[in-house]
PDB file of N, CA and C in Angstrom:
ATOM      1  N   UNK A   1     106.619  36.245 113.387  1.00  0.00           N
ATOM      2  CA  UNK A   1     105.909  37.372 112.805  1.00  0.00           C
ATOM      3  C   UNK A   1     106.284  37.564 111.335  1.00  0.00           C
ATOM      4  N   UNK A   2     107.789  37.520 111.050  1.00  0.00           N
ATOM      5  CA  UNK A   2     108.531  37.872 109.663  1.00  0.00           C
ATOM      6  C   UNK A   2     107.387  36.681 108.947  1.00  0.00           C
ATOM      7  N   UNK A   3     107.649  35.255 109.450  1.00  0.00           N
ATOM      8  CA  UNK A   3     107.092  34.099 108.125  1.00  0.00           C
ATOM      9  C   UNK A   3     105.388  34.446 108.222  1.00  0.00           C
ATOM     10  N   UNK A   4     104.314  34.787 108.764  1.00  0.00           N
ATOM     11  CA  UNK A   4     102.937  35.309 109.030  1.00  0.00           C
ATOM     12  C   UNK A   4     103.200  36.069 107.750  1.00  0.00           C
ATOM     13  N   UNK A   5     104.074  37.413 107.888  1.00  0.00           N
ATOM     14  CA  UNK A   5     103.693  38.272 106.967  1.00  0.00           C
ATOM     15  C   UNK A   5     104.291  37.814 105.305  1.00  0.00           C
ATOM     16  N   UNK A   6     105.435  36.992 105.197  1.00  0.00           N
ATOM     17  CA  UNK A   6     105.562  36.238 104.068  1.00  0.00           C
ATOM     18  C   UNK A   6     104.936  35.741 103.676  1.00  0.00           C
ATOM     19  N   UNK A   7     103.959  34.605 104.327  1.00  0.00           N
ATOM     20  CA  UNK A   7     102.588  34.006 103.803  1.00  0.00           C
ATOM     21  C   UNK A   7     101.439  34.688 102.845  1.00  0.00           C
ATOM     22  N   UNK A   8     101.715  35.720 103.448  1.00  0.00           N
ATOM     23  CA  UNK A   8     100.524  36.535 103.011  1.00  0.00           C
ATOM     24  C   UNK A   8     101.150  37.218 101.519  1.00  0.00           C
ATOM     25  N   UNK A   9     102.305  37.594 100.869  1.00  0.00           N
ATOM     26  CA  UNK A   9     102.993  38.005 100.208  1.00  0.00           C
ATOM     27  C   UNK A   9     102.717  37.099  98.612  1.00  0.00           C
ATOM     28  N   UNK A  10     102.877  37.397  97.520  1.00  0.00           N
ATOM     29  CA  UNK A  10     102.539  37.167  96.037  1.00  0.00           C
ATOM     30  C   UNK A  10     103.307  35.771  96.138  1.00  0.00           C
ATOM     31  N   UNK A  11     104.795  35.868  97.142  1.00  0.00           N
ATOM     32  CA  UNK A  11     105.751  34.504  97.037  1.00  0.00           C
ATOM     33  C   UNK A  11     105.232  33.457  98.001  1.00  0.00           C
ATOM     34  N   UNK A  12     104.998  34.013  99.205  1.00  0.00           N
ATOM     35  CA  UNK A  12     103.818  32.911  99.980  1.00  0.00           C
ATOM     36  C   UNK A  12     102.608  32.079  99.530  1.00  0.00           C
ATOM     37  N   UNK A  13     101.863  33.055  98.774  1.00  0.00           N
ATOM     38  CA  UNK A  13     100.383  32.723  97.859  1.00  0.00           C
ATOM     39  C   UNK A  13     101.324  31.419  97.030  1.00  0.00           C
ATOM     40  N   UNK A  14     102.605  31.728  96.003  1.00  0.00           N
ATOM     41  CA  UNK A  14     102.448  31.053  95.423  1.00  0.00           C
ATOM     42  C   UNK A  14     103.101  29.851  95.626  1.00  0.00           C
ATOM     43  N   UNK A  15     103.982  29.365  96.527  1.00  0.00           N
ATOM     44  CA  UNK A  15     104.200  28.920  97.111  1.00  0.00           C
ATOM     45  C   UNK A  15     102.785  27.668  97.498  1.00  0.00           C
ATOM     46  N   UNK A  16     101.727  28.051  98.153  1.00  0.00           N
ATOM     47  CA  UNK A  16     100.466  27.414  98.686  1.00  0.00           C
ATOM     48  C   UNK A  16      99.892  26.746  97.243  1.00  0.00           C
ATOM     49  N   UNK A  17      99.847  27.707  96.185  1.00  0.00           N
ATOM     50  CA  UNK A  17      99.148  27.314  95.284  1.00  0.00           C
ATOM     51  C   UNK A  17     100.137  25.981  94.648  1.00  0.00           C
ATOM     52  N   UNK A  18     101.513  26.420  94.981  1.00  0.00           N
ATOM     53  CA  UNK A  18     102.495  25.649  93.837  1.00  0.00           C
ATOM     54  C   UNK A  18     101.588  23.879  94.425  1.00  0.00           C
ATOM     55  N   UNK A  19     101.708  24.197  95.791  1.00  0.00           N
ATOM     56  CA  UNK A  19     101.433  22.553  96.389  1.00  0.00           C
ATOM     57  C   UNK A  19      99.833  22.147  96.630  1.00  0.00           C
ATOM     58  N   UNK A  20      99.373  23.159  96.208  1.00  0.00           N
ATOM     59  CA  UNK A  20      97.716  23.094  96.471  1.00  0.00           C
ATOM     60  C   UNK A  20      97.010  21.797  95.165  1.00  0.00           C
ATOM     61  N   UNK A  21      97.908  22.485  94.061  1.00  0.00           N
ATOM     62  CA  UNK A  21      97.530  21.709  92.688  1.00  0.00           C
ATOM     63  C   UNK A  21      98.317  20.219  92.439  1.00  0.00           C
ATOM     64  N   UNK A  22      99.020  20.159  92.344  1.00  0.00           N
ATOM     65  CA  UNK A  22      99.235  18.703  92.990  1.00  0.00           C
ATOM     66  C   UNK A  22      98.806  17.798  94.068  1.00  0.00           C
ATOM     67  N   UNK A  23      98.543  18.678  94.883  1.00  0.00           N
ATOM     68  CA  UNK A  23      97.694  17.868  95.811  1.00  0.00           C
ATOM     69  C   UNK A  23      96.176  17.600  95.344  1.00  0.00           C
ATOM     70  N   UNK A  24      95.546  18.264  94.550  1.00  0.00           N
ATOM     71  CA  UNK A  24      94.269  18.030  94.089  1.00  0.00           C
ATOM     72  C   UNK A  24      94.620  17.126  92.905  1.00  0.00           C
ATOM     73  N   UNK A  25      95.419  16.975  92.374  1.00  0.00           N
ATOM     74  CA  UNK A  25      95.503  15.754  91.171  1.00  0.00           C
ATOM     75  C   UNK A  25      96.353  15.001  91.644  1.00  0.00           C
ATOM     76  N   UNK A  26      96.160  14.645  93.117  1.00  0.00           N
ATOM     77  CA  UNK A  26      97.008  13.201  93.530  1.00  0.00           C
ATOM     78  C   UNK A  26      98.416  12.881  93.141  1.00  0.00           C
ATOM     79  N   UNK A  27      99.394  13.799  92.675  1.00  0.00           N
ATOM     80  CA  UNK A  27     100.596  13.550  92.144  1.00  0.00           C
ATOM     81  C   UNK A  27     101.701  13.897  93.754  1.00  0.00           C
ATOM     82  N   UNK A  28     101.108  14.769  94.424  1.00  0.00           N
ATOM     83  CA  UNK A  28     101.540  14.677  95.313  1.00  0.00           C
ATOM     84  C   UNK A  28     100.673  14.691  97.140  1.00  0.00           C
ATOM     85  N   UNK A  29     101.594  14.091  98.098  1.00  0.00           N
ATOM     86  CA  UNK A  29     100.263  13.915  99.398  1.00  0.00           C
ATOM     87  C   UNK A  29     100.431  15.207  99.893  1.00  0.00           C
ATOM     88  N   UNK A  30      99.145  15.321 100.898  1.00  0.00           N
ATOM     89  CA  UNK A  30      99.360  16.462 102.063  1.00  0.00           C
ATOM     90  C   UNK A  30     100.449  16.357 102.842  1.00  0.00           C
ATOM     91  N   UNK A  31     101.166  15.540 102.875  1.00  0.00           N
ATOM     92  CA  UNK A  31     101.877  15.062 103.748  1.00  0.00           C
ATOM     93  C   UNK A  31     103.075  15.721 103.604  1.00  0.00           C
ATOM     94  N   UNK A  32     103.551  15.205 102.171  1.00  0.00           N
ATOM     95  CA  UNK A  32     105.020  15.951 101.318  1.00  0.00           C
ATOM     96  C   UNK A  32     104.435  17.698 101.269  1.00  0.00           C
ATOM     97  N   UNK A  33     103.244  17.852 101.052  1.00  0.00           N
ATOM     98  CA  UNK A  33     103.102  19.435 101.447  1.00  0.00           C
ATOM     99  C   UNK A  33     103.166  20.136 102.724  1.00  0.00           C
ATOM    100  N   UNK A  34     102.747  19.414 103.681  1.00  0.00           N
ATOM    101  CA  UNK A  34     103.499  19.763 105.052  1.00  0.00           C
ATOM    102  C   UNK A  34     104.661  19.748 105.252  1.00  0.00           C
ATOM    103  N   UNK A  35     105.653  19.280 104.612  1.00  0.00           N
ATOM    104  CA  UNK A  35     106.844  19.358 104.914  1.00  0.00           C
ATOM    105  C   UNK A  35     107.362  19.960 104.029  1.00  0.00           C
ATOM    106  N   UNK A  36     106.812  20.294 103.061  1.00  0.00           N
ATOM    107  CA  UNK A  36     107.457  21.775 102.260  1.00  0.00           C
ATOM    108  C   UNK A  36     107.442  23.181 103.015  1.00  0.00           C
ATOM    109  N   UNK A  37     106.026  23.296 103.744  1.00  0.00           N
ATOM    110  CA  UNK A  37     105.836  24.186 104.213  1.00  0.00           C
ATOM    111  C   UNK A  37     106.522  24.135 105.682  1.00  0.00           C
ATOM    112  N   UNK A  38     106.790  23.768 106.053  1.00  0.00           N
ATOM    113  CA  UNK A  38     107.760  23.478 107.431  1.00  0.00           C
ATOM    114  C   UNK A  38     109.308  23.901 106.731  1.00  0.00           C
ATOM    115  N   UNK A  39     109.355  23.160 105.876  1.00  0.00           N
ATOM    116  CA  UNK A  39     111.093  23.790 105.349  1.00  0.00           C
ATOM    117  C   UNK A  39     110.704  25.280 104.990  1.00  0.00           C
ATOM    118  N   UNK A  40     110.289  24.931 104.680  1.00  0.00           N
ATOM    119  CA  UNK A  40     109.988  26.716 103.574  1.00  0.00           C
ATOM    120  C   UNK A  40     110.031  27.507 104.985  1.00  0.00           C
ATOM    121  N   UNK A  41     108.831  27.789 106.055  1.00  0.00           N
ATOM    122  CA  UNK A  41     109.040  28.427 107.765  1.00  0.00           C
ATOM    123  C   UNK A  41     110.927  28.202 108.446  1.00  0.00           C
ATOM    124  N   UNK A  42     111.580  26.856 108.290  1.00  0.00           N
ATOM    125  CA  UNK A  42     112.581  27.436 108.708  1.00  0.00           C
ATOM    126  C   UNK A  42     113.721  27.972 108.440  1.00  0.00           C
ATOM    127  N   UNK A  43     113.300  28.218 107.119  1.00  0.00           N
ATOM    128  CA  UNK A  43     114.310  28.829 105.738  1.00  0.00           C
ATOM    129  C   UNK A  43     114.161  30.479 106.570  1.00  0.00           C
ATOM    130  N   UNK A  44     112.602  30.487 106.282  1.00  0.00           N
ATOM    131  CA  UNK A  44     112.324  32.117 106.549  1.00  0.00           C
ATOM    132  C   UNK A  44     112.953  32.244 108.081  1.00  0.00           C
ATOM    133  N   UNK A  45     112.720  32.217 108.765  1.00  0.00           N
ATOM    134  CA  UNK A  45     112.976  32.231 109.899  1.00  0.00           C
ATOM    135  C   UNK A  45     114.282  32.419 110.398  1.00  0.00           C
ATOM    136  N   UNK A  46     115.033  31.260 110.151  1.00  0.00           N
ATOM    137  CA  UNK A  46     116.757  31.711 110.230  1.00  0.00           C
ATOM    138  C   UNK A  46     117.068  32.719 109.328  1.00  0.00           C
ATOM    139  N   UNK A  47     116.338  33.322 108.140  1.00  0.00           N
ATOM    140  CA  UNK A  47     117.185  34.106 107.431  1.00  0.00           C
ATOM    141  C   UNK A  47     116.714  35.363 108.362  1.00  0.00           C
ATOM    142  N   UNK A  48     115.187  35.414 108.594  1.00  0.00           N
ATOM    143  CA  UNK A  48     114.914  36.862 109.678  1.00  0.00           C
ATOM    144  C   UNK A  48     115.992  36.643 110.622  1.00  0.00           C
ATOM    145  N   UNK A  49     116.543  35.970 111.532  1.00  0.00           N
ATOM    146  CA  UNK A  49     117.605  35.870 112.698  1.00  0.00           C
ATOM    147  C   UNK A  49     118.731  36.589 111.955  1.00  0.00           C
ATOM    148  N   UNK A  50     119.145  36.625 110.840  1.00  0.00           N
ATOM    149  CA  UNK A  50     120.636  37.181 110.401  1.00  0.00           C
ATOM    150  C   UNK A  50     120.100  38.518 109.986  1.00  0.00           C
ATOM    151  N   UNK A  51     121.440  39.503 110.391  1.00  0.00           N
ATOM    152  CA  UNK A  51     121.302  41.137 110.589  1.00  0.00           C
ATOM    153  C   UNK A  51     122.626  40.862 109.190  1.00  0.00           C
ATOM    154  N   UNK A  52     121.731  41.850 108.111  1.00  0.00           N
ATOM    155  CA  UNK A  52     122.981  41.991 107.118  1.00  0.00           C
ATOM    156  C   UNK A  52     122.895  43.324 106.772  1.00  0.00           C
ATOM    157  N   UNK A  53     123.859  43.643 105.664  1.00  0.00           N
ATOM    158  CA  UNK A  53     124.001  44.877 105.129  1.00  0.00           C
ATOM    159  C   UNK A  53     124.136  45.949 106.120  1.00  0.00           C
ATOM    160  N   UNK A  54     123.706  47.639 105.667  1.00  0.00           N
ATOM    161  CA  UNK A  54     123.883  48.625 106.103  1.00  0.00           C
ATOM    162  C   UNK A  54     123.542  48.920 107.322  1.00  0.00           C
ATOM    163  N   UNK A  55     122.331  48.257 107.351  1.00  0.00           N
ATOM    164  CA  UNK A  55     120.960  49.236 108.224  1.00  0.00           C
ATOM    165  C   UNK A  55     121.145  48.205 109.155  1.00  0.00           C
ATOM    166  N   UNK A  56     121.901  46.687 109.318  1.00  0.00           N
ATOM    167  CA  UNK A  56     121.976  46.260 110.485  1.00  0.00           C
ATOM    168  C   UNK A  56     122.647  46.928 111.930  1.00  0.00           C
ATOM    169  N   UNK A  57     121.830  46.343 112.924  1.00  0.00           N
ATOM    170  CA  UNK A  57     121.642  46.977 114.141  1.00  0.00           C
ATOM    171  C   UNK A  57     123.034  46.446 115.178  1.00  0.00           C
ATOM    172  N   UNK A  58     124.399  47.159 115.352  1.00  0.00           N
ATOM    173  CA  UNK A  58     125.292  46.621 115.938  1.00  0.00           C
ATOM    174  C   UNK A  58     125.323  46.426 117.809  1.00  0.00           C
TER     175      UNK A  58
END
């Protein structure tokens, strides 16, 4: 749910765009962009799993 709503976020957008444009001028494949976006999901993901600071829930 957390990485859905990141996607959608100014850093998600740019993120898509960063690999969108290289991929349209052939400098880089869909391929290496799928696997950005797969790292990038389990970056987000383990960091939603960790409870930090104040307001974490003991």
């Amino acid at each position: 749910m957390t990485y859905q709503l990141y996607r959608k976020t100014t850093l998600g957008n740019s993120l898509q765009k960063s690999l969108d444009d290289p991929i349209q001028s052939q400098q880089i494949t869909p391929q290496l962009s799928l696997q950005v976006v797969k790292m990038d999901k389990v970056k987000i993901v383990a960091c939603d799993g960790k409870k930090t600071g104040s307001n974490a829930a003991e």
